[in-house]
C-alpha atoms as a PDB file:
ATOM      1  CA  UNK A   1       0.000   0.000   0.000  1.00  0.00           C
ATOM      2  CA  UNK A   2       1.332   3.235  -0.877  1.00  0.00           C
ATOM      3  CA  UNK A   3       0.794   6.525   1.132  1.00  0.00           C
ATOM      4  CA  UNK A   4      -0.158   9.934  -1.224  1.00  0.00           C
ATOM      5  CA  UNK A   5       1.861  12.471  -0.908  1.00  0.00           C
ATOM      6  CA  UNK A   6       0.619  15.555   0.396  1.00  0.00           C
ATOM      7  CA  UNK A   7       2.234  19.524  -0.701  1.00  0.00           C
ATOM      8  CA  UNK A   8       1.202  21.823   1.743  1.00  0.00           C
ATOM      9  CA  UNK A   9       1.267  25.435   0.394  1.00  0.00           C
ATOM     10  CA  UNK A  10       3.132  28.283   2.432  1.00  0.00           C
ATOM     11  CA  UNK A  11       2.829  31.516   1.555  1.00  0.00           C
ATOM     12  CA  UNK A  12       5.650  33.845   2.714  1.00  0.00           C
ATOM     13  CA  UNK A  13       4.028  36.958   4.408  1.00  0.00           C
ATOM     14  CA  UNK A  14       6.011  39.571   2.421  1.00  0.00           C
ATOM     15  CA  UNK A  15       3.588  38.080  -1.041  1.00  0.00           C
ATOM     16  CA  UNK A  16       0.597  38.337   1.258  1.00  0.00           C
ATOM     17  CA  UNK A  17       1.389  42.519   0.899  1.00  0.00           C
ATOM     18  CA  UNK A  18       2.411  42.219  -2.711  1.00  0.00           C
ATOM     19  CA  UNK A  19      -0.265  44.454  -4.745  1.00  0.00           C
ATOM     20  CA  UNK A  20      -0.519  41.426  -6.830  1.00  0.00           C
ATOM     21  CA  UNK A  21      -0.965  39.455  -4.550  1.00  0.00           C
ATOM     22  CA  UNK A  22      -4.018  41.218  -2.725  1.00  0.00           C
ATOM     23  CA  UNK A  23      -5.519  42.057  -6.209  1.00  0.00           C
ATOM     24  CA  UNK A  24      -5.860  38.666  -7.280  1.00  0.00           C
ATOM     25  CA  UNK A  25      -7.342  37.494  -3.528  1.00  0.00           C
ATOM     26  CA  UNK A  26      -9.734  40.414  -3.990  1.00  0.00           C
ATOM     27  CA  UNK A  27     -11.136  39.301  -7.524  1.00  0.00           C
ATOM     28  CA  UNK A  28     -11.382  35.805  -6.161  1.00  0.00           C
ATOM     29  CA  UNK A  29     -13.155  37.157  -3.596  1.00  0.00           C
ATOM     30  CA  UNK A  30     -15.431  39.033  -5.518  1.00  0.00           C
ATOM     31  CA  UNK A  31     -15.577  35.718  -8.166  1.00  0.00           C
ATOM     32  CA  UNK A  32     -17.089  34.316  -5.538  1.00  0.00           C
ATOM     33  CA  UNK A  33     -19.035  36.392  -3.985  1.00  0.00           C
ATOM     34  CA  UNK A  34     -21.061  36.984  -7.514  1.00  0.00           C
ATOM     35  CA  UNK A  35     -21.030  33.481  -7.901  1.00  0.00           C
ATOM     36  CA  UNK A  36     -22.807  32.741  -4.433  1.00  0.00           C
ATOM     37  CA  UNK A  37     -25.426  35.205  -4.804  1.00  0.00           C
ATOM     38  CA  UNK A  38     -25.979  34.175  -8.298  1.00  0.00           C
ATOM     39  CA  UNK A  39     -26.646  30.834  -7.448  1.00  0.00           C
ATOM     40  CA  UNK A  40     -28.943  31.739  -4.124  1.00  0.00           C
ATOM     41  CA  UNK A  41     -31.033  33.605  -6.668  1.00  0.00           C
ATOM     42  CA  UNK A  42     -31.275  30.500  -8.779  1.00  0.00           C
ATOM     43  CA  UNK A  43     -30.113  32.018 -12.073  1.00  0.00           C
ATOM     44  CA  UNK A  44     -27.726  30.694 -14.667  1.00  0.00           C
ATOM     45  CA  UNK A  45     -24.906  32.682 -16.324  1.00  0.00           C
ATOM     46  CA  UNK A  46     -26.381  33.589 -19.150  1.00  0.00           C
ATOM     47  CA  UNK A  47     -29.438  35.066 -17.328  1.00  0.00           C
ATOM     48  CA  UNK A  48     -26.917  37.142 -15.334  1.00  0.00           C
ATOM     49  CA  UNK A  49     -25.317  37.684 -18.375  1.00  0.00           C
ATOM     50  CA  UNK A  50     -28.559  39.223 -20.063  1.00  0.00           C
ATOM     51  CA  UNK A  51     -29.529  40.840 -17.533  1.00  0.00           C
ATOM     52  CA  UNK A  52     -26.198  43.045 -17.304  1.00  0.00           C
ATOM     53  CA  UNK A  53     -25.844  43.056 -20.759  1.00  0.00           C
ATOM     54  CA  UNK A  54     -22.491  40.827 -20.071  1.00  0.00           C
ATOM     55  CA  UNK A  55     -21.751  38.178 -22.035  1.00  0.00           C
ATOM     56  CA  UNK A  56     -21.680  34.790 -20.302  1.00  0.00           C
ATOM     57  CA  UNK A  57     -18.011  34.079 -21.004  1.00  0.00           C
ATOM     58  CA  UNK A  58     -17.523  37.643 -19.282  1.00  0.00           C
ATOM     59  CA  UNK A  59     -19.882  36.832 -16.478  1.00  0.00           C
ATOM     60  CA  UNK A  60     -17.547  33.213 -15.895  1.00  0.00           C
ATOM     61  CA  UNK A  61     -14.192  34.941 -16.089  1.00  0.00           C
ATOM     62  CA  UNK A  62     -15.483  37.763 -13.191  1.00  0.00           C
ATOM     63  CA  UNK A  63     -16.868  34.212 -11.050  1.00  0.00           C
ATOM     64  CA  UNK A  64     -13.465  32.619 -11.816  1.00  0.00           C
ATOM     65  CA  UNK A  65     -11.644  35.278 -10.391  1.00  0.00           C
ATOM     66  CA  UNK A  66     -10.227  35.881 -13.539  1.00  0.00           C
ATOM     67  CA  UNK A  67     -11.163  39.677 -14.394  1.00  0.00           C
ATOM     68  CA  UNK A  68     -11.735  42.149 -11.570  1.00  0.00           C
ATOM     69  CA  UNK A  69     -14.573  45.048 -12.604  1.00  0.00           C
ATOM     70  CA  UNK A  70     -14.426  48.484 -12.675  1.00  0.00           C
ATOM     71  CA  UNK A  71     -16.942  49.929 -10.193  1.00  0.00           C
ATOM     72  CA  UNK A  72     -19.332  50.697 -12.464  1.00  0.00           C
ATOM     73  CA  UNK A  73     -19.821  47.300 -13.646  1.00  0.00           C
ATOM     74  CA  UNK A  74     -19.871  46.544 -10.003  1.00  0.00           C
ATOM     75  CA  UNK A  75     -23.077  48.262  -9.592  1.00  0.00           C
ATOM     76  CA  UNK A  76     -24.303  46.983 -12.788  1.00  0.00           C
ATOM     77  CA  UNK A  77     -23.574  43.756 -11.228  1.00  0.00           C
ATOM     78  CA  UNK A  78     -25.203  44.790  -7.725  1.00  0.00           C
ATOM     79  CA  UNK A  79     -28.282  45.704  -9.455  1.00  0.00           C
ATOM     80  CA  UNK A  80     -28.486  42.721 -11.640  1.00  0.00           C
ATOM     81  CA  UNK A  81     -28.225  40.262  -8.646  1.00  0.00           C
ATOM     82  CA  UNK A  82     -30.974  42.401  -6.349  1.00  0.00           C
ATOM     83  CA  UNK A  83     -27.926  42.926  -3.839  1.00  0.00           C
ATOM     84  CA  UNK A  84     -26.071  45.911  -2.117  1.00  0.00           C
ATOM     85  CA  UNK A  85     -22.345  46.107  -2.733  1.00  0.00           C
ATOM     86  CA  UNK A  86     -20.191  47.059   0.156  1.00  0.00           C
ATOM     87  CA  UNK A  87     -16.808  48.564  -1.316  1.00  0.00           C
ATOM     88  CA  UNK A  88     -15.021  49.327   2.120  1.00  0.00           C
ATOM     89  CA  UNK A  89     -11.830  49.053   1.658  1.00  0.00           C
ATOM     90  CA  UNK A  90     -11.679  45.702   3.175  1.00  0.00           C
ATOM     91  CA  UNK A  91      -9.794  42.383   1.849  1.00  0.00           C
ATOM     92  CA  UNK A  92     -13.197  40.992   0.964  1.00  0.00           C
ATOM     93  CA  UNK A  93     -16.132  41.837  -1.273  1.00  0.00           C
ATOM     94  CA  UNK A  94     -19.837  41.035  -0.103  1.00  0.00           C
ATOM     95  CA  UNK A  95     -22.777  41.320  -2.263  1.00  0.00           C
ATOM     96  CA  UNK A  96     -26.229  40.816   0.381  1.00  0.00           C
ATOM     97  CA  UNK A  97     -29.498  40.497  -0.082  1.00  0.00           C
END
């Protein structure tokens, strides 16, 4: 029998202050966050994307944490998905009912 092996990620604290760093933790963040409320609504992608005049490719890149929205879209977004957006300038993004 063979035991897995088993990488354990450590992230050195000076990259946890890199601008990079925190910009792509806040659009995973907010990735996330659009996903969960999307999904609590019961919509699909390409209803969000209709209703924000997205496209649905667009609409999965922003889930995936791949693209990170101006605010403006970020209302559009908000208003799409019935939520308020809180932009404090805190490490995470909330969208609530």
């Amino acid at each position: 029998m063979s035991r897995g092996y088993h990488t354990s990620w450590e992230i050195p604290e000076e990259h946890r202050t890199d601008p990079a760093y925190v910009e792509a933790g806040a659009a995973i963040a907010l990735g996330q966050a659009v996903y969960n409320r999307r999904a609590s609504l019961g919509i699909d992608q390409a209803s969000l994307a209709e209703l924000t005049g997205l496209s649905a490719e667009d609409i999965d890149r922003i889930e995936g944490g791949g693209a990170a929205p101006a605010p403006p879209l970020l209302r559009v977004l908000a208003r799409a998905l019935d939520a308020a957006l809180d932009m404090s300038p805190t490490p995470e993004t909330h969208f609530t009912s």
